[in-house]
Protein backbone atom coordinates (compact mmCIF):
# COMPACT_ATOMS: atom_id res chain seq x y z
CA UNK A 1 95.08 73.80 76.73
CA UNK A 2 95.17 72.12 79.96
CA UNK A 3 92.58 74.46 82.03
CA UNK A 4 89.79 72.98 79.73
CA UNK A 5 90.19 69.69 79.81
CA UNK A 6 87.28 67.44 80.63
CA UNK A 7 84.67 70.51 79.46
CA UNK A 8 82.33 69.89 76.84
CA UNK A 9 82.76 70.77 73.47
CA UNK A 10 79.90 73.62 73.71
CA UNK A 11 81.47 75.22 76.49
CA UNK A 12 84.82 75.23 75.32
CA UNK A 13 83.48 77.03 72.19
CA UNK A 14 81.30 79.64 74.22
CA UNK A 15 84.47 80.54 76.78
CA UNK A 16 86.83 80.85 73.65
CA UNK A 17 84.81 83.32 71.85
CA UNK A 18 84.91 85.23 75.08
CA UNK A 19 88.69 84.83 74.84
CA UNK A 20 88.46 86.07 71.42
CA UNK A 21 86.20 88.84 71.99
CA UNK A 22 88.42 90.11 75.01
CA UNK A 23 91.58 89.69 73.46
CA UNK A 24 92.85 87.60 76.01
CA UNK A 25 95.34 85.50 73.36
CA UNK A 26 98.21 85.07 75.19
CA UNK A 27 97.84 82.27 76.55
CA UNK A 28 101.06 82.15 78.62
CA UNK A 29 100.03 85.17 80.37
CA UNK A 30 99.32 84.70 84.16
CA UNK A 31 96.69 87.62 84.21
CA UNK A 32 94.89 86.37 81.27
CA UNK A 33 94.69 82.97 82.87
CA UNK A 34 93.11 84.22 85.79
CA UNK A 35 90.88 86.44 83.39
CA UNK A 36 89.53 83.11 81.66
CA UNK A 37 89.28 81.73 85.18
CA UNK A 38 86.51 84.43 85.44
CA UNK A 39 84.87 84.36 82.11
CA UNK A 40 84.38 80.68 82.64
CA UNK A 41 82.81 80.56 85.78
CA UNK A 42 80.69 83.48 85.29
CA UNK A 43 76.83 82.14 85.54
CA UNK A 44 75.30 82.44 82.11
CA UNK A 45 71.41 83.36 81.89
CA UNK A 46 71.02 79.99 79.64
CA UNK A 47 73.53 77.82 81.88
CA UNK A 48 75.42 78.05 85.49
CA UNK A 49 78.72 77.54 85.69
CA UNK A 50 79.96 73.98 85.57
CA UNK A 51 79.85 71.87 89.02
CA UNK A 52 78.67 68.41 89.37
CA UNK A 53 75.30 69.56 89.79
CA UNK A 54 74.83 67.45 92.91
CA UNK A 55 75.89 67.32 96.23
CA UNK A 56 78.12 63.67 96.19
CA UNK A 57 77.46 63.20 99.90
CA UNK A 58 80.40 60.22 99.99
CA UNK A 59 82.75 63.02 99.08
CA UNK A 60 81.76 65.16 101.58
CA UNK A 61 85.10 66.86 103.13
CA UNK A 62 85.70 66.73 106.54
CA UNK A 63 85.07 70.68 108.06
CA UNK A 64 87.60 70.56 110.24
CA UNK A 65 91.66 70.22 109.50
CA UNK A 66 93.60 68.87 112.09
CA UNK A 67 97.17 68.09 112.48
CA UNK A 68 97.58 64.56 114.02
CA UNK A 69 100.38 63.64 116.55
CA UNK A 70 100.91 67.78 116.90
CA UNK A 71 101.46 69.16 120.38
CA UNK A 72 97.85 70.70 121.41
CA UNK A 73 97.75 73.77 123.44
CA UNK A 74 94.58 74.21 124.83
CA UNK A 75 92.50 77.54 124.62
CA UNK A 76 90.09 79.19 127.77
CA UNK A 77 86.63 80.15 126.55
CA UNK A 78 86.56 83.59 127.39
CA UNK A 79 83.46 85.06 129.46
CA UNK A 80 81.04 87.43 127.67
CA UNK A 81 80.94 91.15 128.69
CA UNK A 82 79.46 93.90 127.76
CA UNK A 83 82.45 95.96 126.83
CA UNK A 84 83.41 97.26 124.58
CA UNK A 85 80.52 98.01 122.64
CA UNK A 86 80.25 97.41 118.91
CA UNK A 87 80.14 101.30 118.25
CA UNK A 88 83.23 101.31 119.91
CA UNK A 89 85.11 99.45 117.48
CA UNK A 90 84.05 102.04 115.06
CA UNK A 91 85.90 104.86 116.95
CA UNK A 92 89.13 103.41 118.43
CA UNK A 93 87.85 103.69 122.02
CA UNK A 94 88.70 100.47 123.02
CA UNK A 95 91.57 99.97 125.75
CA UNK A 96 94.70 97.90 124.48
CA UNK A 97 94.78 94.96 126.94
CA UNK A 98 98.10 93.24 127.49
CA UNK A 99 99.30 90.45 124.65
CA UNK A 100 99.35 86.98 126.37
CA UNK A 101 97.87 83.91 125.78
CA UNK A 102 94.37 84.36 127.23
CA UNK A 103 94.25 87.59 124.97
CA UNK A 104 95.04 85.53 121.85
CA UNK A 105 92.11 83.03 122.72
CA UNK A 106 89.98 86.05 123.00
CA UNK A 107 90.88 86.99 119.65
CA UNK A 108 90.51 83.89 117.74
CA UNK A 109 87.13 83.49 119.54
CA UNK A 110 85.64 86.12 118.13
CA UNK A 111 86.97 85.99 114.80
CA UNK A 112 87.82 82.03 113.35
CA UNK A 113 86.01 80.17 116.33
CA UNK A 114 82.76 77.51 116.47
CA UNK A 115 79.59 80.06 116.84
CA UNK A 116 76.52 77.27 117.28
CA UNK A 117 75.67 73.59 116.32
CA UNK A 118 72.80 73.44 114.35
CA UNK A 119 70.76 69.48 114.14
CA UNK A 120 67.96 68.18 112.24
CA UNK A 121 65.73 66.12 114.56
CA UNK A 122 63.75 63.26 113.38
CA UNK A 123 59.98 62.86 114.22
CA UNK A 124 60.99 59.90 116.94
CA UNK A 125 63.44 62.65 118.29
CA UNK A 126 66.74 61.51 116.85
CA UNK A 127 69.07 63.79 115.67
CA UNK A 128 69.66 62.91 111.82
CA UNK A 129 72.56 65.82 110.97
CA UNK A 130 74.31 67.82 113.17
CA UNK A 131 76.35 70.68 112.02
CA UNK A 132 78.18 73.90 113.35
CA UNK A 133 78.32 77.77 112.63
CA UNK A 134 81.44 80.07 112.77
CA UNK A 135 82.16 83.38 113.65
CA UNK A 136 83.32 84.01 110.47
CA UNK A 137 81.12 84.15 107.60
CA UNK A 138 81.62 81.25 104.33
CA UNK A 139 80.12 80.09 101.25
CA UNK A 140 77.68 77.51 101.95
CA UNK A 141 78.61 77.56 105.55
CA UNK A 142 82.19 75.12 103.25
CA UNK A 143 84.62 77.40 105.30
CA UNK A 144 87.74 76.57 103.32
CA UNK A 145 90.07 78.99 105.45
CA UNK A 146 92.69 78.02 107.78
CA UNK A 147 94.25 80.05 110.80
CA UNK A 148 97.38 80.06 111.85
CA UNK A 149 99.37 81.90 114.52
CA UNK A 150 103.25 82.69 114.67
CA UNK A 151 104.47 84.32 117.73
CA UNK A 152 108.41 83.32 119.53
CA UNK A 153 107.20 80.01 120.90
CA UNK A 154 106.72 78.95 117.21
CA UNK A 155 103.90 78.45 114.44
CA UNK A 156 100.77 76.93 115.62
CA UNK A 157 97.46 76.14 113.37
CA UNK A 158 94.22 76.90 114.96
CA UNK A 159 91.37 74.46 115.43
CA UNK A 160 88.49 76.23 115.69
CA UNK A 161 86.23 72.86 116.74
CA UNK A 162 87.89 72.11 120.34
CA UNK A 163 89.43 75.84 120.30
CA UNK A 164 92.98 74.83 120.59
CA UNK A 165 95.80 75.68 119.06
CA UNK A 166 98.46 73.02 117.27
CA UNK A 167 102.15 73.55 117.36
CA UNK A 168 103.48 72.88 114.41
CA UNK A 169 106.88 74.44 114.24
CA UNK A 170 109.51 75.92 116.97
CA UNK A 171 111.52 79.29 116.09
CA UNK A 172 114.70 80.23 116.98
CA UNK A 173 114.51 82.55 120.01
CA UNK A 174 117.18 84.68 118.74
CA UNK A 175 115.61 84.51 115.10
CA UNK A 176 112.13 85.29 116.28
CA UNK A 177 114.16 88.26 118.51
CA UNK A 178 115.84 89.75 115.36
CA UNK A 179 112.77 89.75 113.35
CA UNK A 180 110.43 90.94 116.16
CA UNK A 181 112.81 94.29 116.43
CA UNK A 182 110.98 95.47 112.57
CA UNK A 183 107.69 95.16 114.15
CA UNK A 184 105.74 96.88 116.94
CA UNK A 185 106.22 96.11 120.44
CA UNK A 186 104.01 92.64 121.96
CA UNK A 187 103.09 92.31 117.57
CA UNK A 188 103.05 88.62 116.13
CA UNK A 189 101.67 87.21 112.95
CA UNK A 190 98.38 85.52 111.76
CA UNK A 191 98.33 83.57 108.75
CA UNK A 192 95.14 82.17 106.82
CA UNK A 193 95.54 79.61 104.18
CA UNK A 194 92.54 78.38 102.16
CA UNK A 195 91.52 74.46 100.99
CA UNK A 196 90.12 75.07 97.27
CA UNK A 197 88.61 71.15 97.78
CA UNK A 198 85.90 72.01 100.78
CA UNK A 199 84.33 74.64 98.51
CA UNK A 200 84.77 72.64 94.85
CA UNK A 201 83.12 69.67 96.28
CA UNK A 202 79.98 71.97 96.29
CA UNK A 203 80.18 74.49 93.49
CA UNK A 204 82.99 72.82 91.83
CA UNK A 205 84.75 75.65 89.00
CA UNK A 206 83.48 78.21 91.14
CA UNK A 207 85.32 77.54 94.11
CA UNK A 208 88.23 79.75 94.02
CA UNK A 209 85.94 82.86 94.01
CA UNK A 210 84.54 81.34 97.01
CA UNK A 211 87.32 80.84 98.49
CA UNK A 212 88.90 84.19 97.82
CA UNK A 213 85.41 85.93 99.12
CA UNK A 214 86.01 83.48 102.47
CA UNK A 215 89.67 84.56 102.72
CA UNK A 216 87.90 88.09 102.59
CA UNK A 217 85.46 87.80 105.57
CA UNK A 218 87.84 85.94 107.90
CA UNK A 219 90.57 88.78 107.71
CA UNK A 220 87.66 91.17 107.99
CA UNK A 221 86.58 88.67 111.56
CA UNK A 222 90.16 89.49 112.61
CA UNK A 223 90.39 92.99 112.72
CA UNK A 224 86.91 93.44 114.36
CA UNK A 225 88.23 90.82 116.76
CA UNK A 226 91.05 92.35 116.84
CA UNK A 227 89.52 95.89 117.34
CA UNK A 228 87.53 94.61 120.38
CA UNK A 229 91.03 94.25 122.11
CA UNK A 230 92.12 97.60 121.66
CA UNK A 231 94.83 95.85 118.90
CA UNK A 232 95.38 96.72 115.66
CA UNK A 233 95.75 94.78 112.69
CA UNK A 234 97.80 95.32 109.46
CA UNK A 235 98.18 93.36 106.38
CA UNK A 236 101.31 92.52 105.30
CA UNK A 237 102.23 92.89 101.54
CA UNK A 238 105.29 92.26 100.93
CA UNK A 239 105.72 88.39 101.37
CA UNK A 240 104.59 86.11 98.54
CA UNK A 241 102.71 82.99 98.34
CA UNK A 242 105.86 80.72 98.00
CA UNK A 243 107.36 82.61 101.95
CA UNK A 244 103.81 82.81 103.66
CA UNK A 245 102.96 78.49 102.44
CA UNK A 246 106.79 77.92 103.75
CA UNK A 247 106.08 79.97 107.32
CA UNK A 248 102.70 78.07 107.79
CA UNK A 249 104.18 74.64 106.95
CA UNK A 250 101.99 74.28 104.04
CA UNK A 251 104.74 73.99 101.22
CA UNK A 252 105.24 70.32 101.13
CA UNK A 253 101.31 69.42 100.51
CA UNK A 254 100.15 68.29 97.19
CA UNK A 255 96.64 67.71 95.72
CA UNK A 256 92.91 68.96 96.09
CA UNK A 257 93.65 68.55 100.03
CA UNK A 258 96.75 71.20 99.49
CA UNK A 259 96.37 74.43 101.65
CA UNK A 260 97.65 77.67 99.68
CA UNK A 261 98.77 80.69 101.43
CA UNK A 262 96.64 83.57 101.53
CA UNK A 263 98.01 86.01 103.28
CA UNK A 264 99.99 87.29 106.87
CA UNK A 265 98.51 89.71 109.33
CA UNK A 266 101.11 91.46 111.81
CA UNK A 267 98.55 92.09 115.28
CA UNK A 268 99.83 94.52 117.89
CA UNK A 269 98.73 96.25 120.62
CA UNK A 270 97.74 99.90 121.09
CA UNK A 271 97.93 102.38 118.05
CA UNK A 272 99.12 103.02 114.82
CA UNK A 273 102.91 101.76 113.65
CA UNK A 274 104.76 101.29 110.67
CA UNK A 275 104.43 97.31 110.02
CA UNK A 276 104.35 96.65 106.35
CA UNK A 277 108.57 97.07 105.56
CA UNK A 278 109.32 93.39 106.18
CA UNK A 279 111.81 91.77 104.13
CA UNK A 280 112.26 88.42 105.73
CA UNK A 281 110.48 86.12 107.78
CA UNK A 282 111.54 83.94 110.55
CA UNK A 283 113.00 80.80 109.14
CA UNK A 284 110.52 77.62 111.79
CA UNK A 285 112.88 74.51 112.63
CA UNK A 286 111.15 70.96 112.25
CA UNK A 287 107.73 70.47 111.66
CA UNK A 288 105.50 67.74 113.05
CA UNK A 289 101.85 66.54 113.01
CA UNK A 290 100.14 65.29 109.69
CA UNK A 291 97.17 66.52 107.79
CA UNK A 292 94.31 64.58 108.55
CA UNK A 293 92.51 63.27 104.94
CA UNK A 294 89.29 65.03 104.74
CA UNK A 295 87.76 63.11 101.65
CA UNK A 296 88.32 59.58 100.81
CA UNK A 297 87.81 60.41 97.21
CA UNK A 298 87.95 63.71 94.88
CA UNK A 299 86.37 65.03 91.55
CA UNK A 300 89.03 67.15 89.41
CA UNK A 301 89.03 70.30 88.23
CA UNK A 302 91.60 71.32 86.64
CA UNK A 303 91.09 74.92 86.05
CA UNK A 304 91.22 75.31 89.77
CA UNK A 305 94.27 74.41 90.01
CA UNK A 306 95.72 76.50 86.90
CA UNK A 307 94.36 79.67 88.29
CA UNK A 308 95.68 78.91 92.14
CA UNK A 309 98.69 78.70 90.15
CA UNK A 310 98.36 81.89 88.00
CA UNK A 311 97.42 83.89 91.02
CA UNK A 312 100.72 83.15 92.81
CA UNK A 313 101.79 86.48 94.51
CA UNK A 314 105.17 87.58 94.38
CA UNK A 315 104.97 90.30 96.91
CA UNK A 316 104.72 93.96 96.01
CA UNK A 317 105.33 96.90 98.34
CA UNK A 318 102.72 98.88 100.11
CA UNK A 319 100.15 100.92 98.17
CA UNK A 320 99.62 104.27 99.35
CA UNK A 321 96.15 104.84 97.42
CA UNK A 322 93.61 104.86 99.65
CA UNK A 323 91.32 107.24 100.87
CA UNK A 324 89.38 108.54 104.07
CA UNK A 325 86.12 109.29 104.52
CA UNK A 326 84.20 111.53 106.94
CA UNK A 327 81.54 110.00 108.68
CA UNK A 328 79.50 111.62 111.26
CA UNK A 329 80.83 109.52 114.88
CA UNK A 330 77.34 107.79 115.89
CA UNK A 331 75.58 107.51 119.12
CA UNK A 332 76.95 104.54 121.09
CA UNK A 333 73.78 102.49 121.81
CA UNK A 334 75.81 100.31 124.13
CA UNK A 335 75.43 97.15 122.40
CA UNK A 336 78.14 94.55 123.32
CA UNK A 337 80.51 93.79 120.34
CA UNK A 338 81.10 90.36 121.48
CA UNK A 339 77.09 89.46 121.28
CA UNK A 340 76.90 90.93 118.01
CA UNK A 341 80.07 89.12 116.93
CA UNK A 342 78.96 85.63 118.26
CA UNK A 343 75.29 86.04 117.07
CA UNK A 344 75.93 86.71 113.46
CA UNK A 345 73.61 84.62 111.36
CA UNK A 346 73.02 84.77 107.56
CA UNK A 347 69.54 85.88 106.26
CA UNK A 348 67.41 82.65 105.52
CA UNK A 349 64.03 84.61 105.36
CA UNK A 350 61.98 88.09 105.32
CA UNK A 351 58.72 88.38 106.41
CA UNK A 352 57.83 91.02 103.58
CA UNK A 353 56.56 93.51 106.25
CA UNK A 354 59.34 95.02 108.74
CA UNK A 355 60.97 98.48 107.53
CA UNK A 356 64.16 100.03 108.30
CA UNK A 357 64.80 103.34 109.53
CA UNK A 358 66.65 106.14 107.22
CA UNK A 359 69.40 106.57 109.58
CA UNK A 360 69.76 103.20 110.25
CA UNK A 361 70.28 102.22 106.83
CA UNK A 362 72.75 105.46 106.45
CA UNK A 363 74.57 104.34 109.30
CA UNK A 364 75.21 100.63 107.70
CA UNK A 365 76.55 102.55 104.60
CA UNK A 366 78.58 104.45 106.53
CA UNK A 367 80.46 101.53 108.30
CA UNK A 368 81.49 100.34 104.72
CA UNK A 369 83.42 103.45 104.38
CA UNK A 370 87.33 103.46 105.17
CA UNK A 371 87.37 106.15 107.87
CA UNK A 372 90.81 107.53 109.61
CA UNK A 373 90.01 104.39 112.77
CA UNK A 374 87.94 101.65 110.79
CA UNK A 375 89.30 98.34 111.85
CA UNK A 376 89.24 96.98 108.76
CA UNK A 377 89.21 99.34 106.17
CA UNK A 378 92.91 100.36 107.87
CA UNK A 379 93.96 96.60 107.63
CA UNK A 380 95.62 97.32 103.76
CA UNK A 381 96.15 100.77 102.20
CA UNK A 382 93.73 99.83 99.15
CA UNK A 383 90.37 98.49 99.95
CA UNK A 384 87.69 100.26 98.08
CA UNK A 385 88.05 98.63 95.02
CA UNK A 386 84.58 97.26 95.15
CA UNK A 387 81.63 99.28 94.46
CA UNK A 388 78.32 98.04 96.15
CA UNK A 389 74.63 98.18 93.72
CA UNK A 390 71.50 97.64 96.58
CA UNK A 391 68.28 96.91 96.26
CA UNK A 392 66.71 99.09 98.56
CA UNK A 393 63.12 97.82 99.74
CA UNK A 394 61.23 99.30 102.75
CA UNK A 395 63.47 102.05 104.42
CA UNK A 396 61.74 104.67 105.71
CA UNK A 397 62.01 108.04 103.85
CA UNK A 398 63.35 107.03 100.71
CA UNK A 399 62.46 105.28 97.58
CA UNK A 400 62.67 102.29 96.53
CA UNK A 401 65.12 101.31 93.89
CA UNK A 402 68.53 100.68 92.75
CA UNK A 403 71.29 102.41 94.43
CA UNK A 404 75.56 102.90 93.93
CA UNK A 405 77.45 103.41 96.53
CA UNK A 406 80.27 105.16 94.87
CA UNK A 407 83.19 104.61 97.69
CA UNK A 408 86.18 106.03 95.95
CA UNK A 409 85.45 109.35 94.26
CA UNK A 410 87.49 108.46 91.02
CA UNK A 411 84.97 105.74 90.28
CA UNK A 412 82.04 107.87 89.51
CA UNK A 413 83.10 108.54 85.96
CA UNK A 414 83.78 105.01 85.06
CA UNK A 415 80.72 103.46 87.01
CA UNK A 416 78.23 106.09 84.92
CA UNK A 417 80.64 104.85 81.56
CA UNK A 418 79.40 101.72 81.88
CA UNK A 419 75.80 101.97 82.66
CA UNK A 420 72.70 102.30 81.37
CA UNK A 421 71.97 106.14 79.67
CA UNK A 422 68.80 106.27 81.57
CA UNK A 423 70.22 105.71 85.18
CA UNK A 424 69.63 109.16 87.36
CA UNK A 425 72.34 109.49 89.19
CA UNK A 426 70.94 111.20 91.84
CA UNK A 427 71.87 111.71 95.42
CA UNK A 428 69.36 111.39 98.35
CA UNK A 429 68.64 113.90 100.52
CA UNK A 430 70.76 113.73 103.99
């Protein structure tokens, strides 16, 4: 079949007996395709999954899409303050502040935006690589997603290196007015799209995980971002793939370059609305500007683009499955959101020696559960799915071990079904 062409005869044989063995036969089946998608490009303990196994540094992709000959409309760099604070965001305290353009730059600022530059320096003091950070967090720092807003004065994608936006598209006013009476008052749209290439040119097979987990974190960026504005964010389930790539503008591109349509956010200010009943979309008039090349050269993988394919979402109406959990209201320690936001680094090292506090660490767990005001959690009606296993080293007060944190009730039974016997399953004190 065509998802394994090019794999070696060894690995063909080890993913089909995993077919086999989960019954996965139908082969014309869009779930199952996705389902060998995973098997495959599962790490093995005698073998990762298959990538080049190099970094081909003359196929390095450029991190940065930009539409050339588009209209640029250039963003203000907000000033930092020191509201609201990050517990804030937890509680809904935050004041709505009015939508207008210095508002939107605000949001993408703390959410899509450049963070730092980071350079290696030779010893003679030249700098040998230079490279940024983002707000939002990505696999191997690849950042595959794209941001896009659509508002009345059309679609424009974001650029998060020179923090400007690019118009792509006008709308009809009285098109954008018709379709603006289903949402809230001041709401317009966000749009993220992902580019499967930036990631597979590092971890090759692997990169549509990545680029799903990426997809993840940046709509995750947006509602805290979001959040900090007083705004609220919601996501919207009803369009599919094929009407979210043709409101971006991204129908038309082909090849390992091609963005695909991940999903559309509806932002608005103040509090809770309906927002998810939306049968049609504004229809934008004429595009312009051209996606730059971002490799001169690509390496194939084909099973990429059979599961992009597979996963094509047809749009489904609104879940009403999810849950809400009590969780004490914390202390606000008056730390500034925006800091926090901007200052997010990954973990590179431990020094083996500094603990955490008990209630520190139950406070952390606590902000992954989908209270009544989370700003993410309330972002889709189903978000729990995902059931965290830590490693808990050095907190104060309590052993260390493996812990669940079991974040849907009706998972407790299954998680227990399908671990070890000899697991306790018990609950810490407090």
């Amino acid at each position: 079949s065509r998802w394994s062409r090019g794999l070696g005869d060894v690995y063909k044989r080890q993913v089909y007996k995993v077919v086999q063995k989960k019954g996965l036969t139908a082969l014309g089946d869009t779930l199952n395709t996705v389902y060998r998608y995973h098997e495959a490009t599962k790490h093995q303990f005698r073998r990762y999954a298959r990538s080049l196994g190099y970094l081909d540094w003359a196929t390095q992709p450029d991190p940065f899409r930009r539409y050339e000959d588009a209209e640029v409309v250039p963003l203000e760099i907000p000033e930092a303050t020191d509201a609201p604070t990050w517990d804030a965001l937890f509680v809904g305290s935050a004041p709505a502040v009015p939508v207008d353009m210095e508002a939107i730059s605000r949001l993408f600022f703390y959410s899509l935006a450049l963070s730092a530059w980071k350079q290696v320096v030779s010893p003679g003091g030249e700098v040998t690589s230079r490279w940024a950070l983002r707000v939002n967090p990505s696999s191997g720092n690849l950042h595959p997603t794209e941001g896009y807003l659509i508002n009345g004065d059309g679609v424009f994608h974001y650029a998060p290196d020179a923090h400007e936006l690019e118009k792509r598209a006008d709308i009809a006013p009285d098109e954008w007015e018709d379709f603006a009476k289903s949402l809230p008052a001041g709401a317009f749209l966000v749009g993220l799209t992902s580019i499967h290439w930036r990631e597979a040119w590092k971890y090759g097979e692997r990169a549509f995980r990545y680029c799903q987990h990426d997809v993840g974190h940046a709509v995750g960026a947006l509602g805290l971002a979001a959040a900090r504005l007083g705004w609220r964010v919601r996501l919207l389930e009803g369009p599919g793939t094929g009407v979210i790539d043709r409101l971006l503008g991204v129908e038309a591109q082909t090849g390992p370059e091609k963005e695909h349509g991940d999903c559309l956010l509806v932002v608005w200010p103040g509090g809770e609305a309906e927002t998810t009943r939306i049968s049609t979309l504004p229809v934008p008039m004429k595009w312009t500007g051209s996606p730059n090349r971002l490799s001169e050269m690509h390496h194939d993988w084909p099973i990429i683009a059979e599961v992009a394919e597979a996963a094509t979402w047809t749009g489904a109406p609104e879940e009403k499955s999810n849950i809400t959990a009590r969780v004490p209201e914390p202390t606000d320690r008056g730390l500034p959101a925006g800091d926090l936001i901007r200052n997010r680094r990954s973990a590179v090292a431990m020094d083996g020696q500094t603990t955490m506090a008990r209630e520190d660490f139950f406070r952390l767990l606590g902000r992954l559960l989908p209270t009544a005001v989370h700003p993410v959690f309330n972002m889709a009606p189903a978000l729990t799915h995902v059931t965290l296993v830590i490693f808990v080293h050095r907190v104060d007060d309590l052993p260390p071990g493996l812990y669940v944190l079991v974040r849907h009730p009706d998972h407790e039974a299954s998680l227990r079904a399908a671990t070890r016997d000899d697991f306790s399953w018990t609950t810490p004190e407090g």
